[in-house]
PDB file of N, CA and C in Angstrom:
ATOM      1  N   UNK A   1      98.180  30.204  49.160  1.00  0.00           N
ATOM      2  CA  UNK A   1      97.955  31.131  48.083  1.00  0.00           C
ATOM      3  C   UNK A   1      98.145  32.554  48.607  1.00  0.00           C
ATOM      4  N   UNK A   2      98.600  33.206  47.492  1.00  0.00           N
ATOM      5  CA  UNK A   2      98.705  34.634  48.312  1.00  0.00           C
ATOM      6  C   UNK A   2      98.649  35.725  47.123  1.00  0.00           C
ATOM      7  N   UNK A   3      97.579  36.566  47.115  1.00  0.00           N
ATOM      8  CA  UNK A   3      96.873  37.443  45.869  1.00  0.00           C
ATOM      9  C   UNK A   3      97.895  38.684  45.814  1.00  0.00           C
ATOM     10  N   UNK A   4      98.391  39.372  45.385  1.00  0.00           N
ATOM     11  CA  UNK A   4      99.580  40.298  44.795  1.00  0.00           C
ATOM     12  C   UNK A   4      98.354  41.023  44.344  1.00  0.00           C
ATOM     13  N   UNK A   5      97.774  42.388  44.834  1.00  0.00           N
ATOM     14  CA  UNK A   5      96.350  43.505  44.494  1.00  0.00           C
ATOM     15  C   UNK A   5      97.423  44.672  44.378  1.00  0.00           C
ATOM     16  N   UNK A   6      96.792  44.669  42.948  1.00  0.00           N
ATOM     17  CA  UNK A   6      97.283  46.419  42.731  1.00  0.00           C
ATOM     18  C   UNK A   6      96.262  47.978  42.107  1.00  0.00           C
ATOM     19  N   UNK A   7      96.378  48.549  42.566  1.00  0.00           N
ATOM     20  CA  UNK A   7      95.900  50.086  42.282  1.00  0.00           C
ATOM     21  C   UNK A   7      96.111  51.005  41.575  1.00  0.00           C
ATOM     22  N   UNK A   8      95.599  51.490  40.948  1.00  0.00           N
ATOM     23  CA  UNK A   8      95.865  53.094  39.542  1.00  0.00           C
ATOM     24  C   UNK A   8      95.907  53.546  40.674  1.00  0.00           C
ATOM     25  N   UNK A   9      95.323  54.119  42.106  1.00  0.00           N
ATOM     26  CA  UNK A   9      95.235  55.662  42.486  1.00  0.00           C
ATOM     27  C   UNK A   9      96.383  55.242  44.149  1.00  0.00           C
ATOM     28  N   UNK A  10      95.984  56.465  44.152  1.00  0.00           N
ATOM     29  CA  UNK A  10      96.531  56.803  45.583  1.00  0.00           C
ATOM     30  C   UNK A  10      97.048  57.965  45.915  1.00  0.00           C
ATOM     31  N   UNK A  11      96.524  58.477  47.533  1.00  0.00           N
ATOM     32  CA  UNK A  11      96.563  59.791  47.722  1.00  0.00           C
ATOM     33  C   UNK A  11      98.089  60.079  48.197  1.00  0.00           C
ATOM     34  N   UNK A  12      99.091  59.521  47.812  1.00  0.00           N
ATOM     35  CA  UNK A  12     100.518  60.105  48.054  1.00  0.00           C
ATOM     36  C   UNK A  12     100.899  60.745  46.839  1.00  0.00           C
ATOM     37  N   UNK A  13     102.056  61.533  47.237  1.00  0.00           N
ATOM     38  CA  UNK A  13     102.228  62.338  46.623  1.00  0.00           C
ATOM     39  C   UNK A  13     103.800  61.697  45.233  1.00  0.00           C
ATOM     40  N   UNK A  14     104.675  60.949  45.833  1.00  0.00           N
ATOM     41  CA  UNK A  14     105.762  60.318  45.456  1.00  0.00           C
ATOM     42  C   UNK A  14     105.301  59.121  44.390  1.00  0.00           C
ATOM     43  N   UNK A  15     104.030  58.755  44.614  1.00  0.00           N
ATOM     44  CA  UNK A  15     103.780  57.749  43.496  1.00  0.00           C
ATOM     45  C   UNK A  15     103.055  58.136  42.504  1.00  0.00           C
ATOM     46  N   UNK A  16     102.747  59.566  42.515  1.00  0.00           N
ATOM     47  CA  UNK A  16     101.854  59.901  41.548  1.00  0.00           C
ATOM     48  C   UNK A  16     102.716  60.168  40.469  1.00  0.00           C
ATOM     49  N   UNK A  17     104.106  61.284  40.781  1.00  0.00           N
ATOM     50  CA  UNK A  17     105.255  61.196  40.280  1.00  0.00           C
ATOM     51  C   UNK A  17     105.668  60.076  39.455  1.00  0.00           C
ATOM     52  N   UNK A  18     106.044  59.580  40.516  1.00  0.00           N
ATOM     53  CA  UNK A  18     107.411  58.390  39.866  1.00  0.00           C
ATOM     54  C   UNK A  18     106.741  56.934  39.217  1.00  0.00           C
ATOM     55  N   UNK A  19     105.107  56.854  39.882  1.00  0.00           N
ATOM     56  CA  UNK A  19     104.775  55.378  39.149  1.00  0.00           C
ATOM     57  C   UNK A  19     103.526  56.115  37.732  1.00  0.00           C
ATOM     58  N   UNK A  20     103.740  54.732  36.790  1.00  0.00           N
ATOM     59  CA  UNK A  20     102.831  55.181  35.570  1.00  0.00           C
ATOM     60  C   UNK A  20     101.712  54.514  35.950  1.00  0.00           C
ATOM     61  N   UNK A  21     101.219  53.362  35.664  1.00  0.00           N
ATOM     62  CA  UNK A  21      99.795  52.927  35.611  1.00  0.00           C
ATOM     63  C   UNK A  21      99.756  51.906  36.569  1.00  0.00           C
ATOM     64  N   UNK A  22     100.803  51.349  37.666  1.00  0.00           N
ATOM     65  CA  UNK A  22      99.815  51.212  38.908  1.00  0.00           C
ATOM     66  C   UNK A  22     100.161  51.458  40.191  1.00  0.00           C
ATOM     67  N   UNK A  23     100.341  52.595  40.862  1.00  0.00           N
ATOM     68  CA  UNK A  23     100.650  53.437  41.902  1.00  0.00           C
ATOM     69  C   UNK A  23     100.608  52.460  43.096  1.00  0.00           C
ATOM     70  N   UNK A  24     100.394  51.449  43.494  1.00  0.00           N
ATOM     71  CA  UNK A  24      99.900  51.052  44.810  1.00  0.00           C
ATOM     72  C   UNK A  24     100.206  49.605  44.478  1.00  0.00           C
ATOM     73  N   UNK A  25     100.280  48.086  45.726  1.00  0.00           N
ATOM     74  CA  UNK A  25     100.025  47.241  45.971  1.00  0.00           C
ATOM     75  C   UNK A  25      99.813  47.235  47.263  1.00  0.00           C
ATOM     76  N   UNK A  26      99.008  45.811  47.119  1.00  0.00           N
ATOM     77  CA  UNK A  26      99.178  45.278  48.486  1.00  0.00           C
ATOM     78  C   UNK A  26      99.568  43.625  48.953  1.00  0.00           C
ATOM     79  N   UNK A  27      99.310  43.351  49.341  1.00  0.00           N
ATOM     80  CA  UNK A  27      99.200  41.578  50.063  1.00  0.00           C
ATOM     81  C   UNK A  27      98.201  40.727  50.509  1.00  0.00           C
ATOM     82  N   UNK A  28      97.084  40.261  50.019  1.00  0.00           N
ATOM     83  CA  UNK A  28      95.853  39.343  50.295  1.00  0.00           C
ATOM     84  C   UNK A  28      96.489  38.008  51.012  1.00  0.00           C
ATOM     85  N   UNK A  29      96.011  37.696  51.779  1.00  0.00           N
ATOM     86  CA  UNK A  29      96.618  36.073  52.376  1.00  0.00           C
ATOM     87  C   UNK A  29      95.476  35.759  53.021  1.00  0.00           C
ATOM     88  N   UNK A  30      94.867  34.182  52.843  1.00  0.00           N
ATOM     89  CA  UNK A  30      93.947  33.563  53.173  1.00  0.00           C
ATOM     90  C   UNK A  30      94.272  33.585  54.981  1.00  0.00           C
ATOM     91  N   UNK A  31      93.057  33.613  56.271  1.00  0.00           N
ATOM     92  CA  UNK A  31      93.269  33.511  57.100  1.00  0.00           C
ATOM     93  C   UNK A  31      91.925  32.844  57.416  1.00  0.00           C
ATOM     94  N   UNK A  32      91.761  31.423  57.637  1.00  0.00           N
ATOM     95  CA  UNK A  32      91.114  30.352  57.730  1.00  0.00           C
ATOM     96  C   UNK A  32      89.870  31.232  56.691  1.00  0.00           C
ATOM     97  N   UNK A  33      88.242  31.269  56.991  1.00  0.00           N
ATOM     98  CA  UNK A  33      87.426  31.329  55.624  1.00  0.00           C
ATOM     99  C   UNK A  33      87.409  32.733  55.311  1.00  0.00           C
ATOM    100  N   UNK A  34      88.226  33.462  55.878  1.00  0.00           N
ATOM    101  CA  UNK A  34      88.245  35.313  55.619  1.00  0.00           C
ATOM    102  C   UNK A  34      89.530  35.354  54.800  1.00  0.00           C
ATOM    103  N   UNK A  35      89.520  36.549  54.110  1.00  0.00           N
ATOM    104  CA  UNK A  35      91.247  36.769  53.514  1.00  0.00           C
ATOM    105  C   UNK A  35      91.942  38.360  54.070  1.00  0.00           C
ATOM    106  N   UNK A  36      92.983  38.366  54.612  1.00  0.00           N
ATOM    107  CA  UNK A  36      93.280  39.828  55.429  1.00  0.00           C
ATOM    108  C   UNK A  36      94.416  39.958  54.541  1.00  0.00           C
ATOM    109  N   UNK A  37      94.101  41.595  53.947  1.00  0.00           N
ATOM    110  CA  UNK A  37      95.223  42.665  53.336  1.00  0.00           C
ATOM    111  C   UNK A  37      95.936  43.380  54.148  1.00  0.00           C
ATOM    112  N   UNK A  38      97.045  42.799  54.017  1.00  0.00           N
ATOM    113  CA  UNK A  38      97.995  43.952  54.456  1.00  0.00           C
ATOM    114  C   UNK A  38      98.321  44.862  53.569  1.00  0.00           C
ATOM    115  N   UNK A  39      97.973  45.824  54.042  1.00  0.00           N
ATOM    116  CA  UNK A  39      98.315  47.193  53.321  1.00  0.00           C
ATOM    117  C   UNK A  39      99.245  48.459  53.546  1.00  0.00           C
ATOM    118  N   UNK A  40      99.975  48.406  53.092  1.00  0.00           N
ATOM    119  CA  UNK A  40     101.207  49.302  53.356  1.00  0.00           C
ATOM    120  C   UNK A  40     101.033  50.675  53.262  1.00  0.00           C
ATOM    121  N   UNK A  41     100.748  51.572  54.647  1.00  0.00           N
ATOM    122  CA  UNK A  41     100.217  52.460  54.707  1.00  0.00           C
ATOM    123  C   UNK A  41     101.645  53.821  54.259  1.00  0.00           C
ATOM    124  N   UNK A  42     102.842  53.957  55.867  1.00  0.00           N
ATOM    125  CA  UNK A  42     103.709  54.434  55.439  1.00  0.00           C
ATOM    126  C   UNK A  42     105.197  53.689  55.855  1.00  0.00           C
ATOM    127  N   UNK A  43     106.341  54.383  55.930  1.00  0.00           N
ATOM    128  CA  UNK A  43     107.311  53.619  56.417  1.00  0.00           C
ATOM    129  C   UNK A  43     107.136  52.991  58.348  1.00  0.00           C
ATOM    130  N   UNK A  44     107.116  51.755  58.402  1.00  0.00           N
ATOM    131  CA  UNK A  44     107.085  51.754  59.604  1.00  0.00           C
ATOM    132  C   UNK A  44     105.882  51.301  60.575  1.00  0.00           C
ATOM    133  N   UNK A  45     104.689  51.152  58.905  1.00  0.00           N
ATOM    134  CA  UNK A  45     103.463  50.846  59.250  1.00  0.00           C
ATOM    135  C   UNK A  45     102.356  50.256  58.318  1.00  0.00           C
ATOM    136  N   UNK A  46     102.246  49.434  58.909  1.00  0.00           N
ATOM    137  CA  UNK A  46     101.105  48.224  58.012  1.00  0.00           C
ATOM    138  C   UNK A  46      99.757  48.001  58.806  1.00  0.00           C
ATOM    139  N   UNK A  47      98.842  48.302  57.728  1.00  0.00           N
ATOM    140  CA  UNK A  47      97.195  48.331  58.009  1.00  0.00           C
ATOM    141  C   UNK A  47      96.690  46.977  57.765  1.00  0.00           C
ATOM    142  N   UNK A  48      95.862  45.760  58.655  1.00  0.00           N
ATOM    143  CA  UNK A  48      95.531  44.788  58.146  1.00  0.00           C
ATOM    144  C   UNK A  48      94.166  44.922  58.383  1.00  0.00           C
ATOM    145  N   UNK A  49      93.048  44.185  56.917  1.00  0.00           N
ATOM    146  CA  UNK A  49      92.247  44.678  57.077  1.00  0.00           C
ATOM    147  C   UNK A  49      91.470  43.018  56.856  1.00  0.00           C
ATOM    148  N   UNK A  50      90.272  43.207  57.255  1.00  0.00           N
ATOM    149  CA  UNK A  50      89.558  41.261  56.568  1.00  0.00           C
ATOM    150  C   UNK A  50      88.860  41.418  55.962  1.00  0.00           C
ATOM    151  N   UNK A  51      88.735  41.077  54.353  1.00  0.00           N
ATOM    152  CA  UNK A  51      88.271  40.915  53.846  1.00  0.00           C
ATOM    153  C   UNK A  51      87.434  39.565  53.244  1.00  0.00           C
ATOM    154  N   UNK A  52      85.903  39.875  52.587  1.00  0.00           N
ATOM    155  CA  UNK A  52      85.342  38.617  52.294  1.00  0.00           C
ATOM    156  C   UNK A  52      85.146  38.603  50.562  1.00  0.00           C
ATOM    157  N   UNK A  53      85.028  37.754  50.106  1.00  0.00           N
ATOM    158  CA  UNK A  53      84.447  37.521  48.883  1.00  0.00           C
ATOM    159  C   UNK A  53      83.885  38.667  48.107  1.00  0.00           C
ATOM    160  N   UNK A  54      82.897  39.250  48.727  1.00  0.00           N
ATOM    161  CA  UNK A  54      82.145  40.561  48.361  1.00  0.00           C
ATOM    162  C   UNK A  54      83.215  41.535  47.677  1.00  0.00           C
ATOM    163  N   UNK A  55      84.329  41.786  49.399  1.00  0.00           N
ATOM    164  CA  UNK A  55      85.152  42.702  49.163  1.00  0.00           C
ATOM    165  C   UNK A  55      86.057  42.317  48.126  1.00  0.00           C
ATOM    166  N   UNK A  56      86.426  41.393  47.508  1.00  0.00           N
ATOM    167  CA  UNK A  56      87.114  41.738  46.874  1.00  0.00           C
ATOM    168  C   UNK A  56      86.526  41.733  45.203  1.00  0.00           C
ATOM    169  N   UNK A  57      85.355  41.507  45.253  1.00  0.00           N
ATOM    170  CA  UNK A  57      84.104  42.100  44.020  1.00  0.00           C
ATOM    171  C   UNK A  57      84.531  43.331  44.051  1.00  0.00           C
ATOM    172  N   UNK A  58      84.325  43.907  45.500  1.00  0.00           N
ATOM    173  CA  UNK A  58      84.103  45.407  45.410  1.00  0.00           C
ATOM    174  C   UNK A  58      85.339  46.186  44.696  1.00  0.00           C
ATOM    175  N   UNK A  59      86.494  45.674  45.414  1.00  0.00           N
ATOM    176  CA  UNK A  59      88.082  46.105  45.135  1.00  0.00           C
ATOM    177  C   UNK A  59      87.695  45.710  43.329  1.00  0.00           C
ATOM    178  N   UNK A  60      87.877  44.676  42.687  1.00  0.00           N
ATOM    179  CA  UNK A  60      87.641  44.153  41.279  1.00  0.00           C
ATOM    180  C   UNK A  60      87.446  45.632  40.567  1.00  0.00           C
ATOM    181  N   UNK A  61      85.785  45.580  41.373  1.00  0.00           N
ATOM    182  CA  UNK A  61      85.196  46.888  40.247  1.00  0.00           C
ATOM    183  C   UNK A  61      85.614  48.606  40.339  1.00  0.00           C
ATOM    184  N   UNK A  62      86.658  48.550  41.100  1.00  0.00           N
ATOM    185  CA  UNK A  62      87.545  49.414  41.592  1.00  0.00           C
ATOM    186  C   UNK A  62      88.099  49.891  40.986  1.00  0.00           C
ATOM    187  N   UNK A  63      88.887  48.925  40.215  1.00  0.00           N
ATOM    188  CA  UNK A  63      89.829  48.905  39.408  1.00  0.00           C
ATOM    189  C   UNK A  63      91.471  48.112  39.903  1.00  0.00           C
ATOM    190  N   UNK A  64      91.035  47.232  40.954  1.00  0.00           N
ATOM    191  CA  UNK A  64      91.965  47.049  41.404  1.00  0.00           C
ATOM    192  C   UNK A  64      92.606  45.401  40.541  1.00  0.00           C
ATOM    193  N   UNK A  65      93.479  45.246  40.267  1.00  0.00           N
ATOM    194  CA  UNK A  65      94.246  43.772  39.552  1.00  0.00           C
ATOM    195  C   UNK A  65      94.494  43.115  40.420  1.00  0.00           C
ATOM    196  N   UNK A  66      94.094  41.772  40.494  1.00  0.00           N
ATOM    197  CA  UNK A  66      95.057  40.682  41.356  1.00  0.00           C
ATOM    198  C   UNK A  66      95.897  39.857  40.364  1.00  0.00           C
ATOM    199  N   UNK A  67      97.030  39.438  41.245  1.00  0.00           N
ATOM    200  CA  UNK A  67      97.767  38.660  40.572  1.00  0.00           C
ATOM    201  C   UNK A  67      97.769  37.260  41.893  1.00  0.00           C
ATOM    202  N   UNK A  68      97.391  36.203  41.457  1.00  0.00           N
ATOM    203  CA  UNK A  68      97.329  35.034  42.568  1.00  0.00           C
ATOM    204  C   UNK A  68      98.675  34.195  42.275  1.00  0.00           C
ATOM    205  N   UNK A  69      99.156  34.362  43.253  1.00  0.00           N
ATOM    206  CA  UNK A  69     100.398  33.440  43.499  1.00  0.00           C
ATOM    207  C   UNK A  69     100.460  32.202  44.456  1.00  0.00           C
ATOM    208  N   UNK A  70     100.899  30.984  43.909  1.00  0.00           N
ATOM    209  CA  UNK A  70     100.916  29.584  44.875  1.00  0.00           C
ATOM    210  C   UNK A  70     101.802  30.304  46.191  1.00  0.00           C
ATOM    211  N   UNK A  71     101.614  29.035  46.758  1.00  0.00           N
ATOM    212  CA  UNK A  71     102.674  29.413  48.235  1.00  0.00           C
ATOM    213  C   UNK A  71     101.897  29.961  49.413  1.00  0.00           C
ATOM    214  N   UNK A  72     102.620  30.151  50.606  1.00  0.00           N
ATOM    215  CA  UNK A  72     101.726  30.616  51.583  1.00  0.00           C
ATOM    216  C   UNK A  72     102.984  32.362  51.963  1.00  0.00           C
ATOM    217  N   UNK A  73     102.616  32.705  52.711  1.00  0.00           N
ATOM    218  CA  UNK A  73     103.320  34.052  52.909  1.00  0.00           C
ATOM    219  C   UNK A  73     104.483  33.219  53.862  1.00  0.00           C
ATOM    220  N   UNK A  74     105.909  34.457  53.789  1.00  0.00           N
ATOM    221  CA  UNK A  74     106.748  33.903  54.456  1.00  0.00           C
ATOM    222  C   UNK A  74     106.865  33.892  55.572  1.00  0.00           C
ATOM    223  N   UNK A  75     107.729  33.393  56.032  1.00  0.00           N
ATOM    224  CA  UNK A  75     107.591  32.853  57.640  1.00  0.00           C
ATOM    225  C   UNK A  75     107.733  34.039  58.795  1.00  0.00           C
ATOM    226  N   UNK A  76     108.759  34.922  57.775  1.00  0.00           N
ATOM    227  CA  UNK A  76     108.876  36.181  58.908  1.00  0.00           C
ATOM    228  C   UNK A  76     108.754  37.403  58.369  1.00  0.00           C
ATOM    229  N   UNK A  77     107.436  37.411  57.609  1.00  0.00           N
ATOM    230  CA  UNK A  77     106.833  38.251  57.066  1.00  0.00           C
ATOM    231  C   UNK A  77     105.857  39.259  58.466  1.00  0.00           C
ATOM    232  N   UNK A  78     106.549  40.919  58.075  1.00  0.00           N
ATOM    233  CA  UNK A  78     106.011  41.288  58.990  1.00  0.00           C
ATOM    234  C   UNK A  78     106.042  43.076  58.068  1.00  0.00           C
ATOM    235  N   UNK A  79     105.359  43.374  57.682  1.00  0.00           N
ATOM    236  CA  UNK A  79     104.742  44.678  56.745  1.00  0.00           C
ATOM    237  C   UNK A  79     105.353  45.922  57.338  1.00  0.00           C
ATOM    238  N   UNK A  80     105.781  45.836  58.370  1.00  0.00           N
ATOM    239  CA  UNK A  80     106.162  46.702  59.445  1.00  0.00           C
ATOM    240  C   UNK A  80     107.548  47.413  59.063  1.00  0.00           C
ATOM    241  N   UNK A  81     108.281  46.198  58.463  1.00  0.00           N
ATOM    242  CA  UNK A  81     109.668  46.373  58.174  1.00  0.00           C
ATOM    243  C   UNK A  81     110.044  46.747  57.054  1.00  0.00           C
ATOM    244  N   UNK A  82     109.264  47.022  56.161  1.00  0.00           N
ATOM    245  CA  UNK A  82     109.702  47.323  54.716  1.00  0.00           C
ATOM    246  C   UNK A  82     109.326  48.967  54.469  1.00  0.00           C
ATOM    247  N   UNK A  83     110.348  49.407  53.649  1.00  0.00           N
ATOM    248  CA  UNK A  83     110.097  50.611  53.395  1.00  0.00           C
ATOM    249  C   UNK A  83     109.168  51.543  52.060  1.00  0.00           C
ATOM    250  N   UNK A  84     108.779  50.332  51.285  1.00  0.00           N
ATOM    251  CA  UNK A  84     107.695  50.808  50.345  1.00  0.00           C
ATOM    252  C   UNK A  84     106.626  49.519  50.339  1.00  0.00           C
ATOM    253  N   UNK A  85     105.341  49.800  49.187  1.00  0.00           N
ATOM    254  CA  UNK A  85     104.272  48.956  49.621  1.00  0.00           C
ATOM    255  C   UNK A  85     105.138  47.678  48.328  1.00  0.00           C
ATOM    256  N   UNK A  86     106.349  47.710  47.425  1.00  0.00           N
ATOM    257  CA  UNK A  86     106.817  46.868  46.688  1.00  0.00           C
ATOM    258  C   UNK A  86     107.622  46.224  47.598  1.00  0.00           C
ATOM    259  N   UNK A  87     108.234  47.142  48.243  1.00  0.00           N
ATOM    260  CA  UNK A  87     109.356  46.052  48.880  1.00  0.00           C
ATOM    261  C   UNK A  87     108.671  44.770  49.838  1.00  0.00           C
ATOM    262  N   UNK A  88     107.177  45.585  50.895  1.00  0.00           N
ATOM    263  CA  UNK A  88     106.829  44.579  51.556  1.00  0.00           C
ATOM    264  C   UNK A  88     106.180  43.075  50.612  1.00  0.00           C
ATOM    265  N   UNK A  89     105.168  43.401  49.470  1.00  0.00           N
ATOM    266  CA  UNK A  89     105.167  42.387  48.392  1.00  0.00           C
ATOM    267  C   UNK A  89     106.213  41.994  48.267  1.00  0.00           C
ATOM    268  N   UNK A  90     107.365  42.011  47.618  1.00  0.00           N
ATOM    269  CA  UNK A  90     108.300  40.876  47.773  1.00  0.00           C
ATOM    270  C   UNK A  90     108.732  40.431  48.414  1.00  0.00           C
ATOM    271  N   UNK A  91     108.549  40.843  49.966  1.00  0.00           N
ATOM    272  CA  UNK A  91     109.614  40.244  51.285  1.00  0.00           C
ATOM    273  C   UNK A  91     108.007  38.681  51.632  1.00  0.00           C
ATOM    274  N   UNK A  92     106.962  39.283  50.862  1.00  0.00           N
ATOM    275  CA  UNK A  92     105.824  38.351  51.540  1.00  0.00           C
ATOM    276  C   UNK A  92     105.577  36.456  50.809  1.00  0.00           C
ATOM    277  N   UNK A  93     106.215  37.254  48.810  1.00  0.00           N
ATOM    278  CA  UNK A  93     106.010  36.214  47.787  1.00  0.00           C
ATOM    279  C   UNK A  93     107.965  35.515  47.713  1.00  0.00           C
ATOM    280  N   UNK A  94     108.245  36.278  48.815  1.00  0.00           N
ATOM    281  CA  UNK A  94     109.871  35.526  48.895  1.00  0.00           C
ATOM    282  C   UNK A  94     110.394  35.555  47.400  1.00  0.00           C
ATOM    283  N   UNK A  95     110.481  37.165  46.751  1.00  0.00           N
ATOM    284  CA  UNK A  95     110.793  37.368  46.179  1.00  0.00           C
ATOM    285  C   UNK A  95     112.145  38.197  45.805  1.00  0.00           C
ATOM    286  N   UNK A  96     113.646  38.348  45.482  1.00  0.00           N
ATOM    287  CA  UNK A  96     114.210  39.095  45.167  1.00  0.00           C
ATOM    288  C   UNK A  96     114.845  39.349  43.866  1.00  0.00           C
ATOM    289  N   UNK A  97     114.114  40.548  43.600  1.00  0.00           N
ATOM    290  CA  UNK A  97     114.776  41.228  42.605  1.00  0.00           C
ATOM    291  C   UNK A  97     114.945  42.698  42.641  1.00  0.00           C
ATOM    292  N   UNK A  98     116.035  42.495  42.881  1.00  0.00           N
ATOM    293  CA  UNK A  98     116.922  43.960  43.445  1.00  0.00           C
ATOM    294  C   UNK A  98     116.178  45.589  42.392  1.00  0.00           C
ATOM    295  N   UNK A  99     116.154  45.428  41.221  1.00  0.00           N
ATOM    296  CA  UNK A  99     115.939  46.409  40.064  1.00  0.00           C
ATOM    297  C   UNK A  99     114.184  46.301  40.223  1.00  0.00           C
ATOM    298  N   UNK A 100     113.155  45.370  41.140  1.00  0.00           N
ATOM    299  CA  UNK A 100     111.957  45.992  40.513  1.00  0.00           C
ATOM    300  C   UNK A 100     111.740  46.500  41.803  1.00  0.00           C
ATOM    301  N   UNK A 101     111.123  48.139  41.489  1.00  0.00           N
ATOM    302  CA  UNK A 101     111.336  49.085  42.862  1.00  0.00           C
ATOM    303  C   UNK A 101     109.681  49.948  42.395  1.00  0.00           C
ATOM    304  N   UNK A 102     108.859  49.434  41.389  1.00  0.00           N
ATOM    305  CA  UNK A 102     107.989  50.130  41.120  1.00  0.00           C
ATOM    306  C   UNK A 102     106.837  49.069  41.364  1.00  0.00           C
ATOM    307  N   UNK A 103     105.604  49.301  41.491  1.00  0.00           N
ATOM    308  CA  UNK A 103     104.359  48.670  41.531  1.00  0.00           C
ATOM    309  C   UNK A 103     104.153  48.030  40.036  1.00  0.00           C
ATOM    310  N   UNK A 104     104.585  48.603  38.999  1.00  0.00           N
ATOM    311  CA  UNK A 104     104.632  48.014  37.601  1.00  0.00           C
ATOM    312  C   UNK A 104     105.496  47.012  37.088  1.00  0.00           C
ATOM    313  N   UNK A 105     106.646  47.764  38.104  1.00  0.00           N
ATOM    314  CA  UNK A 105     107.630  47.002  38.038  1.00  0.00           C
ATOM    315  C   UNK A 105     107.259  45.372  38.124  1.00  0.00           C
ATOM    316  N   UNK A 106     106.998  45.313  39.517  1.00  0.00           N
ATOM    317  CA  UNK A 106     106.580  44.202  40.293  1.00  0.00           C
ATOM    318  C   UNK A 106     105.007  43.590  39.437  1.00  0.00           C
ATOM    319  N   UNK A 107     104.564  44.092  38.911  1.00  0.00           N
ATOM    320  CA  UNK A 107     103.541  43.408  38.129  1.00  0.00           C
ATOM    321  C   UNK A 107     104.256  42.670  36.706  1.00  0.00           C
ATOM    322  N   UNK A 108     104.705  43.441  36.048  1.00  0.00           N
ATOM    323  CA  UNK A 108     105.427  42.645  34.997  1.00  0.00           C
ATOM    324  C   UNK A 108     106.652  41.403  35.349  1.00  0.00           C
ATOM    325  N   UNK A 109     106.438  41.365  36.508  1.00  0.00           N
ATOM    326  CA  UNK A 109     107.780  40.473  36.759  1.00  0.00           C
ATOM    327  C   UNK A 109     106.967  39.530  37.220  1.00  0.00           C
ATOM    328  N   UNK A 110     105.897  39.839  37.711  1.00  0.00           N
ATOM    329  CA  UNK A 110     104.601  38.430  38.324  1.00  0.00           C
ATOM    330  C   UNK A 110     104.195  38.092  37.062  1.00  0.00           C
ATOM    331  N   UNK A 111     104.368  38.633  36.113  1.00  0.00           N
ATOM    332  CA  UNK A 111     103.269  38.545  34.903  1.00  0.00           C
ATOM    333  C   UNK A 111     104.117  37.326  34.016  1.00  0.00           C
ATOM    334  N   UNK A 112     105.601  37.848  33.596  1.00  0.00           N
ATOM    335  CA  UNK A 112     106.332  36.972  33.148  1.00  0.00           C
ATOM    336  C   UNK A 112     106.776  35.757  33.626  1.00  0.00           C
ATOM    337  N   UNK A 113     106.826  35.416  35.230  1.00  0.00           N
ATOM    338  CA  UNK A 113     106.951  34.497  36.195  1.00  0.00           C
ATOM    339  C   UNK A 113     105.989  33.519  36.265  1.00  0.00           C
ATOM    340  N   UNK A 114     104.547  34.009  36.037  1.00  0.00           N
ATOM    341  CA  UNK A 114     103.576  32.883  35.833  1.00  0.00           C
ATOM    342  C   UNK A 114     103.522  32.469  34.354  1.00  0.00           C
TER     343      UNK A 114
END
């Protein structure tokens, strides 16, 4: 399983611009009874963090959306290599679609897919 978490805020400056209502994702993936987010900080660099149950109450009342997707993350999934926090979500749900380049983007395309 692998949770697709997305965000209204964020302190960059390029998504406040260019995205409408959800500026941010990230990547949840189960790692035996903990779940660790990778979080796509900037180009070149990925934050992993462990989260428990609680945390992701906490994230919930945040305002943050999950979208849960079957599957496990891909094999040569590495956060490091992607140049926005969409592109690394799709390199993780082995996803391509060339045209979704926005965090909304990428939600409506999980949305219609399930």
């Amino acid at each position: 399983m692998i949770i697709i978490a997305f965000a209204q805020n964020t302190s960059r400056i390029w998504p406040r611009i260019i995205c409408r209502r959800y500026r941010h994702c990230a990547v949840i993936a189960p790692a035996g009874d903990k779940l660790v987010l990778h979080q796509f900080t900037r180009r070149g660099q990925c934050t992993t963090l462990t989260l428990s149950a609680r945390d992701m109450r906490i994230l919930g009342r945040g305002g943050w959306v999950f979208i849960y997707l079957p599957g496990t993350l891909a094999a040569d999934f590495d956060g490091a290599s992607a140049r926005t926090c969409v592109a690394m979500a799709k390199h993780a749900a082995r996803i391509s679609a060339p045209f979704v380049q926005t965090p909304l983007a990428l939600y409506k395309y999980l949305m219609r897919r399930a």
